[in-house]
N, C-alpha and C. Protein backbone atom coordinates (compact mmCIF):
# COMPACT_ATOMS: atom_id res chain seq x y z
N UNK A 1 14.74 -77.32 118.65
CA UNK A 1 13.65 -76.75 119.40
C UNK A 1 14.13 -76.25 120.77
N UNK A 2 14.78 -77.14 121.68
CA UNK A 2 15.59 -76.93 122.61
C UNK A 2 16.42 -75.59 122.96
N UNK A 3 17.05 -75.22 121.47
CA UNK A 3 17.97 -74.15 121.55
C UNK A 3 17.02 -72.41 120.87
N UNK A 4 15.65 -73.17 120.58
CA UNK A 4 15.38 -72.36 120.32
C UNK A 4 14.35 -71.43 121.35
N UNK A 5 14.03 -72.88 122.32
CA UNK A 5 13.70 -71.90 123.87
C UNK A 5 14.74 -71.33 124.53
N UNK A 6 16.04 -71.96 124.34
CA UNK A 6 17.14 -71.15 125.36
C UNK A 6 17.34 -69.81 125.02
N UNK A 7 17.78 -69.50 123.30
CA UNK A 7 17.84 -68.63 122.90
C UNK A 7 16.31 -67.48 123.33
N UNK A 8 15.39 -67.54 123.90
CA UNK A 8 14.23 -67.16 123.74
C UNK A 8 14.19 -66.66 125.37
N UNK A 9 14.34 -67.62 126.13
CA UNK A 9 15.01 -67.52 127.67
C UNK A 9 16.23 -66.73 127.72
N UNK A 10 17.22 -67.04 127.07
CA UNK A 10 18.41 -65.59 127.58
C UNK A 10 17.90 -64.34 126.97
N UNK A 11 17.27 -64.05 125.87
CA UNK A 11 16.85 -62.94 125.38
C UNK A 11 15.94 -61.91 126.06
N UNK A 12 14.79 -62.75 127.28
CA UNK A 12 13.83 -62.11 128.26
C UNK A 12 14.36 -61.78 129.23
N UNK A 13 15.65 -62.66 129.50
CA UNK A 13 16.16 -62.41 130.73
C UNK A 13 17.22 -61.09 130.65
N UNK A 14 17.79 -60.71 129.49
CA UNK A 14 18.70 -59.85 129.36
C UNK A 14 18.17 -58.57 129.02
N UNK A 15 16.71 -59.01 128.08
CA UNK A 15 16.34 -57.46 128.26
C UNK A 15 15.19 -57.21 129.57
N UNK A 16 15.20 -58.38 130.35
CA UNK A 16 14.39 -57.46 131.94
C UNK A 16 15.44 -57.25 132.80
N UNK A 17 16.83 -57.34 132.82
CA UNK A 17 17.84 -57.10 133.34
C UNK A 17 18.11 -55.82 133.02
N UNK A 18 18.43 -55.48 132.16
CA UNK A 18 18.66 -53.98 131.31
C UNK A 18 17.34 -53.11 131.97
N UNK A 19 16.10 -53.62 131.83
CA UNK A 19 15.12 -52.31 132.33
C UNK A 19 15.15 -52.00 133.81
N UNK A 20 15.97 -52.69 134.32
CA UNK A 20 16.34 -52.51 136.10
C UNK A 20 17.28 -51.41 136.08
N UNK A 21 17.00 -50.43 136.97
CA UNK A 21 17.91 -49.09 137.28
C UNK A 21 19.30 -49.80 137.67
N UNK A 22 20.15 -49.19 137.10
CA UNK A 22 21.81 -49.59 137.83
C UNK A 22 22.00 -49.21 138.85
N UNK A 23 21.48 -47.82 139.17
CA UNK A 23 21.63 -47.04 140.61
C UNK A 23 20.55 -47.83 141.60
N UNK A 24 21.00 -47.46 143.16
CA UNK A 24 19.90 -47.81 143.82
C UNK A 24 19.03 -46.33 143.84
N UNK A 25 17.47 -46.28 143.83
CA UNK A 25 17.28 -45.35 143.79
C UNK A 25 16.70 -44.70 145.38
N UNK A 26 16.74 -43.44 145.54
CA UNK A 26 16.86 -43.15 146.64
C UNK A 26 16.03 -41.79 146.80
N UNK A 27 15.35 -41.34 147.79
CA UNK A 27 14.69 -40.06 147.59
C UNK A 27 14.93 -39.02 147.85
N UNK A 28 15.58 -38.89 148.28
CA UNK A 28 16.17 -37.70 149.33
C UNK A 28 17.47 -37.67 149.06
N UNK A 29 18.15 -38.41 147.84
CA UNK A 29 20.03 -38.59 147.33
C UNK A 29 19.67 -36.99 146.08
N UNK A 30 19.03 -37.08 145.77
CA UNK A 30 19.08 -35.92 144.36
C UNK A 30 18.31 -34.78 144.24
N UNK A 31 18.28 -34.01 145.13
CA UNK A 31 16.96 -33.71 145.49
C UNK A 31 17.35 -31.91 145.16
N UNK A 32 16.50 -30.86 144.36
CA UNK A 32 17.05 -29.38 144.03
C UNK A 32 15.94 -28.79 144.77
N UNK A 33 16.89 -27.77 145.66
CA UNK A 33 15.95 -26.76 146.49
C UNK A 33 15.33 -26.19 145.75
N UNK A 34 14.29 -25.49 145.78
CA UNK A 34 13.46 -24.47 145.12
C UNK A 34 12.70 -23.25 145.85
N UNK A 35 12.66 -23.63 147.33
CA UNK A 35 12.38 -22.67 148.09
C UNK A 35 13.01 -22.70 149.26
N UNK A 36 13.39 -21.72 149.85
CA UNK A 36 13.97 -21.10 151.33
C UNK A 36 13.36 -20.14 152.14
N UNK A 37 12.08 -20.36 153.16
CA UNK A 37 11.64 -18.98 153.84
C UNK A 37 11.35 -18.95 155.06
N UNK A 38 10.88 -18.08 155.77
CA UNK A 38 10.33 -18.61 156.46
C UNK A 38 9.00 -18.44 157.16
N UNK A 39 8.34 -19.35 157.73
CA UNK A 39 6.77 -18.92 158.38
C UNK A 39 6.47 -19.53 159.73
N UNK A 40 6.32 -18.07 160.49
CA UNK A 40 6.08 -17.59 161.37
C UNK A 40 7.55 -18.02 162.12
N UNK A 41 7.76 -18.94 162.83
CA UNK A 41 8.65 -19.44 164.03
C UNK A 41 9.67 -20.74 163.16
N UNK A 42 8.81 -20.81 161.90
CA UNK A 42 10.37 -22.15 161.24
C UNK A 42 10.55 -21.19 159.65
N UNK A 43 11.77 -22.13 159.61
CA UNK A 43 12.10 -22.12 158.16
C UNK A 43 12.02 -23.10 157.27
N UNK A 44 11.41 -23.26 156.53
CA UNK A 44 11.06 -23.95 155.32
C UNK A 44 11.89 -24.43 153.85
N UNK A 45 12.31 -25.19 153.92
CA UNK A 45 13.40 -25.53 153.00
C UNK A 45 12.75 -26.34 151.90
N UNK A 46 12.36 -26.10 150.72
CA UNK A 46 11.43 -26.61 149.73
C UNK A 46 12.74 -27.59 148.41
N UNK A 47 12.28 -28.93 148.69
CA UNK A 47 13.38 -29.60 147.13
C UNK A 47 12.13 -30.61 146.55
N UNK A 48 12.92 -30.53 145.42
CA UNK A 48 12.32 -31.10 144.50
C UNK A 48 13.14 -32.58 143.76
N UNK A 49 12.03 -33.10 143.20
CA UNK A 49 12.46 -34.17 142.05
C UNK A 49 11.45 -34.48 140.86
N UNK A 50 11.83 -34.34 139.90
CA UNK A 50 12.86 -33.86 138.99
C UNK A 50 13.13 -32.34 139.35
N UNK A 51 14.55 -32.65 138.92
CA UNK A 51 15.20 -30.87 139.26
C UNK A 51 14.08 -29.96 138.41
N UNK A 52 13.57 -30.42 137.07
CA UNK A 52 12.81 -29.12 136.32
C UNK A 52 11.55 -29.94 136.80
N UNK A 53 10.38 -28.98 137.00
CA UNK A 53 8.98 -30.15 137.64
C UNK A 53 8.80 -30.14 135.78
N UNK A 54 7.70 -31.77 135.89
CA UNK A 54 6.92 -31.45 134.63
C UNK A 54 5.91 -32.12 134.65
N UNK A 55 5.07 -32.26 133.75
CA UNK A 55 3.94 -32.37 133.94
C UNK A 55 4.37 -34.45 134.21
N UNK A 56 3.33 -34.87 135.16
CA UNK A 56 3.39 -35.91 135.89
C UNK A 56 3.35 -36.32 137.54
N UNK A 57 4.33 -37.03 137.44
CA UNK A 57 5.04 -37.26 139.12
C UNK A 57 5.75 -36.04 139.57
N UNK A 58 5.61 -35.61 140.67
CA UNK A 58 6.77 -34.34 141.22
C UNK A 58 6.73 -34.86 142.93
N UNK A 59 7.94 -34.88 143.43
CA UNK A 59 8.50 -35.34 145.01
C UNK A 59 8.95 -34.15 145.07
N UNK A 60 8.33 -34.27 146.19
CA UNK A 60 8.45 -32.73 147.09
C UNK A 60 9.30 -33.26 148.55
N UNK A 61 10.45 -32.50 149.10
CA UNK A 61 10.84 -33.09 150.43
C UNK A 61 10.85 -31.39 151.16
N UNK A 62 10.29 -31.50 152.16
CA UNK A 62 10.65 -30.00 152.92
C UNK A 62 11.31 -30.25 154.37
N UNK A 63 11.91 -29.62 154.99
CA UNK A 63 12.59 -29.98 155.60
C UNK A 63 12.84 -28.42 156.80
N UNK A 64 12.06 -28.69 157.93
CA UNK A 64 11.86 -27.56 158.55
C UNK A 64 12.44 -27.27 159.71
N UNK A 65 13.14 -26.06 160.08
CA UNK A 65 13.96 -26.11 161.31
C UNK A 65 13.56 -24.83 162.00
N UNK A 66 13.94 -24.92 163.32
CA UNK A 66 13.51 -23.80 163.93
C UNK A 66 14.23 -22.59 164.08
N UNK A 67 13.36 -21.51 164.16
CA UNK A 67 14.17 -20.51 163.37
C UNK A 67 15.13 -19.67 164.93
N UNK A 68 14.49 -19.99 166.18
CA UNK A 68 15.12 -19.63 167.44
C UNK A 68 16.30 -20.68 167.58
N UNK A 69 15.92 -21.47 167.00
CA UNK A 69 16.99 -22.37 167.87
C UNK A 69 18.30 -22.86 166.61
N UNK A 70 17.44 -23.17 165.26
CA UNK A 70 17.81 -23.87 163.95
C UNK A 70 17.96 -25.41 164.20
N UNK A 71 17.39 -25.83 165.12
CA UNK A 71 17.04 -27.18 165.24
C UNK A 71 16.09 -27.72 164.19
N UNK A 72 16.07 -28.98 163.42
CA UNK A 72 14.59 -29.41 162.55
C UNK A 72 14.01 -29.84 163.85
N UNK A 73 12.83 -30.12 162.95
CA UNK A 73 11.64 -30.44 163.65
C UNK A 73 11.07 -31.41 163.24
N UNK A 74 10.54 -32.99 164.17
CA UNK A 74 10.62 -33.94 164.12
C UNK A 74 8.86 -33.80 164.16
N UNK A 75 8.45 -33.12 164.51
CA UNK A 75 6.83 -33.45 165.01
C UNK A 75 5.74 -32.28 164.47
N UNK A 76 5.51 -32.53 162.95
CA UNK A 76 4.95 -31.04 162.27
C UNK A 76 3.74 -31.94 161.54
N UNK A 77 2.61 -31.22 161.35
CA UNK A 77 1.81 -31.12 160.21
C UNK A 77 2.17 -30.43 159.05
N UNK A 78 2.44 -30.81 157.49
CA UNK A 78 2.67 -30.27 157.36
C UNK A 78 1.58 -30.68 155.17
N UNK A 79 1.03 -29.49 155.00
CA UNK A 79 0.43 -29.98 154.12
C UNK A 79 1.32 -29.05 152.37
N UNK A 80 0.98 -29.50 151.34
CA UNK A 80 1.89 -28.94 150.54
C UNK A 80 0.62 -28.35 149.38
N UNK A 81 0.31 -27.66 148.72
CA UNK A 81 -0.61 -27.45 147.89
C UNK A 81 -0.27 -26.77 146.65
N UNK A 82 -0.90 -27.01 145.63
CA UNK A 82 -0.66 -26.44 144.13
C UNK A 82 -1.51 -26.02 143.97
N UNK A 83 -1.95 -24.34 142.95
CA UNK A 83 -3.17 -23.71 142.51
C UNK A 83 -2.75 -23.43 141.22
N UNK A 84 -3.30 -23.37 140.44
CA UNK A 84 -3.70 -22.94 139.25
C UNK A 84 -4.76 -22.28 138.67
N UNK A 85 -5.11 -21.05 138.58
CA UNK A 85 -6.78 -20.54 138.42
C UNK A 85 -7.54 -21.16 138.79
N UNK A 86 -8.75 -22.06 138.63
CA UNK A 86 -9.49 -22.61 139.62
C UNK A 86 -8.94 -23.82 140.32
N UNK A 87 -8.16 -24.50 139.68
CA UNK A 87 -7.76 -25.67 140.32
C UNK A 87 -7.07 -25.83 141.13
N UNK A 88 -6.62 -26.68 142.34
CA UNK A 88 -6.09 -26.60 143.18
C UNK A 88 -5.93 -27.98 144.22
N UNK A 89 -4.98 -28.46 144.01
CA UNK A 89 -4.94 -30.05 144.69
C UNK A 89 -3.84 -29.89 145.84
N UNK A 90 -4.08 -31.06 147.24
CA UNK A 90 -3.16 -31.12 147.97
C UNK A 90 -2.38 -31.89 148.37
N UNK A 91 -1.41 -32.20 148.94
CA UNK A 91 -0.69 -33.46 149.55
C UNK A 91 -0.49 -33.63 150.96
N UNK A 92 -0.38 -34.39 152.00
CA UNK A 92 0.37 -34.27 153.09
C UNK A 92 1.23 -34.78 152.87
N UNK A 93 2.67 -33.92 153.76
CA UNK A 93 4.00 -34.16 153.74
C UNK A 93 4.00 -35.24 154.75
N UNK A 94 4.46 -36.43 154.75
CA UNK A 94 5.12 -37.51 155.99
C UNK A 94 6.42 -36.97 156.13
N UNK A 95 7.04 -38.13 157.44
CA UNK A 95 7.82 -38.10 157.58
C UNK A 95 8.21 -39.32 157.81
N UNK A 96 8.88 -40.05 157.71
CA UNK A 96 9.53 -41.41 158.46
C UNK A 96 10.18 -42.09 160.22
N UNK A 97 10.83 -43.03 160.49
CA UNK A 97 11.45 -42.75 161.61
C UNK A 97 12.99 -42.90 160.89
N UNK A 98 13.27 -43.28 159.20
CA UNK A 98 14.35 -43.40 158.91
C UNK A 98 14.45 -42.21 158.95
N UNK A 99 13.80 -40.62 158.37
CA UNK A 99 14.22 -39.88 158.07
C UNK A 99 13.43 -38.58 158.68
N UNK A 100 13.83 -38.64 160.24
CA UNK A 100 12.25 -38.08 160.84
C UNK A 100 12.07 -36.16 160.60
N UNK A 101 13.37 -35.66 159.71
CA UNK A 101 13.07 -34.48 159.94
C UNK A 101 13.21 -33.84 158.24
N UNK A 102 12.98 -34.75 157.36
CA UNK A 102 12.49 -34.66 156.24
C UNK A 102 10.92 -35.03 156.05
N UNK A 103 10.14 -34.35 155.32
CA UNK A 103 8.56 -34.46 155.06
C UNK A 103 8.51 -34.74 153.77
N UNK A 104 7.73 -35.90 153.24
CA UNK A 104 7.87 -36.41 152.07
C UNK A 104 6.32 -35.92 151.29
N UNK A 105 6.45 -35.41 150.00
CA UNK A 105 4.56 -35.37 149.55
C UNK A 105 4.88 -35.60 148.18
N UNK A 106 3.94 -36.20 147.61
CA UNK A 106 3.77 -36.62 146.24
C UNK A 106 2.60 -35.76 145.44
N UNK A 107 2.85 -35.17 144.39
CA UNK A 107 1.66 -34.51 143.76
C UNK A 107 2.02 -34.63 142.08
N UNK A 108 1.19 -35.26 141.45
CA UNK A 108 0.96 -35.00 140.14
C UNK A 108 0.27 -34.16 139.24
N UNK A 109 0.69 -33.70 138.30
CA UNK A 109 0.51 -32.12 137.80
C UNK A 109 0.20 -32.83 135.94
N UNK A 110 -0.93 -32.47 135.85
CA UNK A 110 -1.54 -32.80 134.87
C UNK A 110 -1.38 -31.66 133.55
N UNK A 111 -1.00 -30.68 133.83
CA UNK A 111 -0.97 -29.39 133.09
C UNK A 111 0.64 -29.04 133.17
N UNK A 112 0.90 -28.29 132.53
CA UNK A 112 1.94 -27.07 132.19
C UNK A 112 1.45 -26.02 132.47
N UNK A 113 2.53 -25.04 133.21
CA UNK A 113 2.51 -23.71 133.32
C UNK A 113 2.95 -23.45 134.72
N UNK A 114 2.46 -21.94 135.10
CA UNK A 114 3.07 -21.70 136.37
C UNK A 114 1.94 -22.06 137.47
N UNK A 115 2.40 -22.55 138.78
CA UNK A 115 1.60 -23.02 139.37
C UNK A 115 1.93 -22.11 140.83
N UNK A 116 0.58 -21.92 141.71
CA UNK A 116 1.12 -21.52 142.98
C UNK A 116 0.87 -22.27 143.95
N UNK A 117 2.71 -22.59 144.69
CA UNK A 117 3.08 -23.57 145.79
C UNK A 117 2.79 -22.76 146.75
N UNK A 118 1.99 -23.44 147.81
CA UNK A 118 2.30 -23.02 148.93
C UNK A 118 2.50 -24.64 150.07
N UNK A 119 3.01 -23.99 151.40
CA UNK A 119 3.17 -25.14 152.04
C UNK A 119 2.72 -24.59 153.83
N UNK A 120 1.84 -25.65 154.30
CA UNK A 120 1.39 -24.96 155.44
C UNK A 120 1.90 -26.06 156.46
N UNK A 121 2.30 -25.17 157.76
CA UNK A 121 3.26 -26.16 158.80
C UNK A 121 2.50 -25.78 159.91
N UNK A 122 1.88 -26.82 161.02
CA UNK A 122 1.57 -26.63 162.17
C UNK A 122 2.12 -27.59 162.88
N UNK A 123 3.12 -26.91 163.97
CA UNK A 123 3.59 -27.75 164.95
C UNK A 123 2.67 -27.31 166.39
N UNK A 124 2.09 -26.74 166.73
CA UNK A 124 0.95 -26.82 167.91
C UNK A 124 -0.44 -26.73 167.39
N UNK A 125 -1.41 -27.54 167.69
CA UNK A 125 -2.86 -27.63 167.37
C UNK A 125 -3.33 -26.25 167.14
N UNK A 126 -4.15 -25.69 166.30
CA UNK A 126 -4.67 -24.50 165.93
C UNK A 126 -3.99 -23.60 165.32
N UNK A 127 -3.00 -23.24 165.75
CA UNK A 127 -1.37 -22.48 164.90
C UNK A 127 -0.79 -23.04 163.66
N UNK A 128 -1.32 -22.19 162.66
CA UNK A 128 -0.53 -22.75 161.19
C UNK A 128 -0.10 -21.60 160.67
N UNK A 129 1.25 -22.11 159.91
CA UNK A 129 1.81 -20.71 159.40
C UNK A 129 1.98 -21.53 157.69
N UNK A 130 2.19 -20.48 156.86
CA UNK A 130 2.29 -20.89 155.73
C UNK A 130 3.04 -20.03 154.57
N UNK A 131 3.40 -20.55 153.69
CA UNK A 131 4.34 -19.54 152.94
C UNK A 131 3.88 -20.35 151.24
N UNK A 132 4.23 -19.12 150.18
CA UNK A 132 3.78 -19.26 149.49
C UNK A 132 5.07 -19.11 148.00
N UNK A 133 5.27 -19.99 147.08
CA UNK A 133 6.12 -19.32 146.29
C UNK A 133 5.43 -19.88 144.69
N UNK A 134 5.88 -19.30 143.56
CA UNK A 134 5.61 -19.81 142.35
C UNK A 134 6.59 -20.93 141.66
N UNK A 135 5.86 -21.76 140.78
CA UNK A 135 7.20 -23.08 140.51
C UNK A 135 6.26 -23.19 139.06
N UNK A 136 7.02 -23.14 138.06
CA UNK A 136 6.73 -23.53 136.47
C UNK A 136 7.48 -25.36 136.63
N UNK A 137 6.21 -25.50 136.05
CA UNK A 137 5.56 -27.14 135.26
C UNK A 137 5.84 -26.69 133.81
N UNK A 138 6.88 -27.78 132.76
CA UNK A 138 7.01 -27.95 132.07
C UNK A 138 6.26 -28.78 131.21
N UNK A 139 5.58 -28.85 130.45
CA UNK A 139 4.84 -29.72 129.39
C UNK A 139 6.14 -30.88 128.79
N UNK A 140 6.98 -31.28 128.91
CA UNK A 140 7.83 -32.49 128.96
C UNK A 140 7.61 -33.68 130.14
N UNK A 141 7.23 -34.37 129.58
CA UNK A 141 6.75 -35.57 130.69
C UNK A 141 8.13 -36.39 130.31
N UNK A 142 8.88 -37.11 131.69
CA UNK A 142 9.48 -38.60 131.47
C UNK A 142 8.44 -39.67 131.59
N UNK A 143 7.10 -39.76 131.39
CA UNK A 143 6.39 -40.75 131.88
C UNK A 143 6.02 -41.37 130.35
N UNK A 144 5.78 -40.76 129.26
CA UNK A 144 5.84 -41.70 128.15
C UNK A 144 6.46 -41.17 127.22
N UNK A 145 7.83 -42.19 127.32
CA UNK A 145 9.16 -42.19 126.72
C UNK A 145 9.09 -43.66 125.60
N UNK A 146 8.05 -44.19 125.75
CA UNK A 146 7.86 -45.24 124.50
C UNK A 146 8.37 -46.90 125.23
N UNK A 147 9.58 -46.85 126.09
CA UNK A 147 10.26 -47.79 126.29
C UNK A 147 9.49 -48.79 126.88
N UNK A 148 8.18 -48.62 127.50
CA UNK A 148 7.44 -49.55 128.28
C UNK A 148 6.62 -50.65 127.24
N UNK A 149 6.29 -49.34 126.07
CA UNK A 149 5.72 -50.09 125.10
C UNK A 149 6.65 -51.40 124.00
N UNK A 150 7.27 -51.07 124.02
CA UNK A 150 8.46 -51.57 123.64
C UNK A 150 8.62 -52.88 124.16
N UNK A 151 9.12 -53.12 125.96
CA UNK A 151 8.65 -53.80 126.38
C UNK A 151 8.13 -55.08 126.57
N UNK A 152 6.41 -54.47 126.16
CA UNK A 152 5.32 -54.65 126.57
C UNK A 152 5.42 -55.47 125.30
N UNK A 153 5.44 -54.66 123.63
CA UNK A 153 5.61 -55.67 122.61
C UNK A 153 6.55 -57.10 122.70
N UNK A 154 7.67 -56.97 123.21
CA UNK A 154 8.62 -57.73 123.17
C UNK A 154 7.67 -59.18 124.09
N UNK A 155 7.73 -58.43 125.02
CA UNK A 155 6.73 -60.24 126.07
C UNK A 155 5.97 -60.65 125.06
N UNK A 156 4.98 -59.95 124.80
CA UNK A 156 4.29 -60.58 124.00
C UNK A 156 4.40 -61.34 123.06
N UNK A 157 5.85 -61.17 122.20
CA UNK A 157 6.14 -61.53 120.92
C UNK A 157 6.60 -63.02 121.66
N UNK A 158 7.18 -62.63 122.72
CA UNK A 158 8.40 -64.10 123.14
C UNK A 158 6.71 -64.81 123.73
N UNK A 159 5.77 -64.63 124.48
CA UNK A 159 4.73 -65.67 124.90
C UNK A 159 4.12 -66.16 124.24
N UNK A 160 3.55 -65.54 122.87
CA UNK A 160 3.18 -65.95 121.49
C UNK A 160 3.93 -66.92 120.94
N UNK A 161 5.19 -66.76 120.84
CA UNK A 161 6.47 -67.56 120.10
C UNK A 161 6.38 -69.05 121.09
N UNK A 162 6.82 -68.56 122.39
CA UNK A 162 6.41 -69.74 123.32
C UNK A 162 4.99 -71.02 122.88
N UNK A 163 4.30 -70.41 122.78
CA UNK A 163 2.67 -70.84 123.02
C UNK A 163 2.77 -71.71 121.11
N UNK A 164 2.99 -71.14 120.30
CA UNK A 164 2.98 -71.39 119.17
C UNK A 164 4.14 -72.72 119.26
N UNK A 165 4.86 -72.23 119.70
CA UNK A 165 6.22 -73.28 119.81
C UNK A 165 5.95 -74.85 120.61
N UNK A 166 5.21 -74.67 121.55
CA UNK A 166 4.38 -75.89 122.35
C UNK A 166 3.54 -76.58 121.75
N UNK A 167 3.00 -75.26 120.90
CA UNK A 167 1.82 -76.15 120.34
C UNK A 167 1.80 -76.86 119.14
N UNK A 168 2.70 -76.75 118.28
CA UNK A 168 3.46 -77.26 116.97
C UNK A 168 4.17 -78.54 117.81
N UNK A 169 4.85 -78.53 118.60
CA UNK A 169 5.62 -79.82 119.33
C UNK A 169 4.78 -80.86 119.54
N UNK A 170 3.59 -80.77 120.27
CA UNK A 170 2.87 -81.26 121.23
C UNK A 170 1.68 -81.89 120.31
N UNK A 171 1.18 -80.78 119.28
CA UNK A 171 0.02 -81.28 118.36
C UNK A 171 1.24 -82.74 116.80
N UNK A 172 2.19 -82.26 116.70
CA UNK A 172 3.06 -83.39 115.83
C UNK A 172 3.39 -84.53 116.96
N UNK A 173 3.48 -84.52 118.24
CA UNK A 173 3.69 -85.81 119.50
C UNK A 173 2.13 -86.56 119.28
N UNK A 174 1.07 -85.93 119.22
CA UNK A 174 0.25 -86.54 119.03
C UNK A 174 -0.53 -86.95 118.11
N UNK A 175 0.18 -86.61 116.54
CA UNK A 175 -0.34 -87.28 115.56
C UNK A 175 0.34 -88.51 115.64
N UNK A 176 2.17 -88.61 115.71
CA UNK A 176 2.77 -89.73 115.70
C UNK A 176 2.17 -91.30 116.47
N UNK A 177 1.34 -90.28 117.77
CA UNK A 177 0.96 -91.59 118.70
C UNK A 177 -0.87 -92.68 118.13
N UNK A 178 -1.63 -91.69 117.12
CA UNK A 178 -2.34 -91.90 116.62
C UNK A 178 -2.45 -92.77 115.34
């Protein structure tokens, strides 16, 4: 019985070890430009993650410098937006103090097809400039790849096995004592 929880214990432990990334992951380590322009007084440097967008999660980092000087710029509003015939959702870009002249925005894209990016930057109150480019969404999602389910079966099988396993022990301990 003994060896048959250990065996049951190294088996959970090796496959939640395995579903842990090997890499550390990082946001701004892998990141594919997709746009370069500029509006009004900066330039706008547009990357992405995943290199191809698809339908799901998409990280957006922009990264804006001045176009008199080519200094970035630490102190921007800066909002990011997707359209699609009627639809049309937005993000605000942050920034960090780890990473104060990168702008971070998150937007999930429910559809495939071509979508229109634009990204609007105001560094003085009332003054916004904005630029606009097109970016194709792929109908390939990494978000269900099966492996979670997988998983998800496996716990289950080992807490079941557990629970069944206690309870066969525990219900024969207490016939013996009867």
């Amino acid at each position: 019985m003994k060896l048959l929880l250990t065996l049951v214990l190294i088996i959970s432990v090796s496959v939640s070890l395995n579903a842990l990334p090997s890499v550390p992951l990082e946001a701004h380590g892998d990141m594919k430009q997709i746009y370069e322009g500029e509006a009004g007084t900066h330039i706008l440097k547009v990357s992405v993650i995943p290199h191809k967008p698809m339908v799901g999660h998409v990280h957006f980092s922009i990264e804006p410098t001045s176009v008199s000087t080519g200094l970035p710029i630490e102190q921007a509003l800066i909002t990011v937006t997707a359209r699609k015939g009627e639809e049309a959702f937005e993000s605000r870009a942050v920034n960090s103090t780890v990473s104060p002249t990168i702008y971070d925005a998150n937007l999930t894209f429910y559809e495939q097809g071509s979508w229109m990016m634009s990204v609007e930057i105001s560094t003085i109150p009332g003054k916004e400039y904005e630029v606009e480019f097109p970016m194709e969404v792929s109908g390939d999602s990494i978000v269900n790849n099966g492996s979670a389910g997988y998983f998800f079966v496996f716990v289950f099988l080992v807490l079941t096995v557990g629970v069944l396993v206690l309870t066969l022990k525990y219900r024969k301990k207490n016939r013996e004592r009867n």
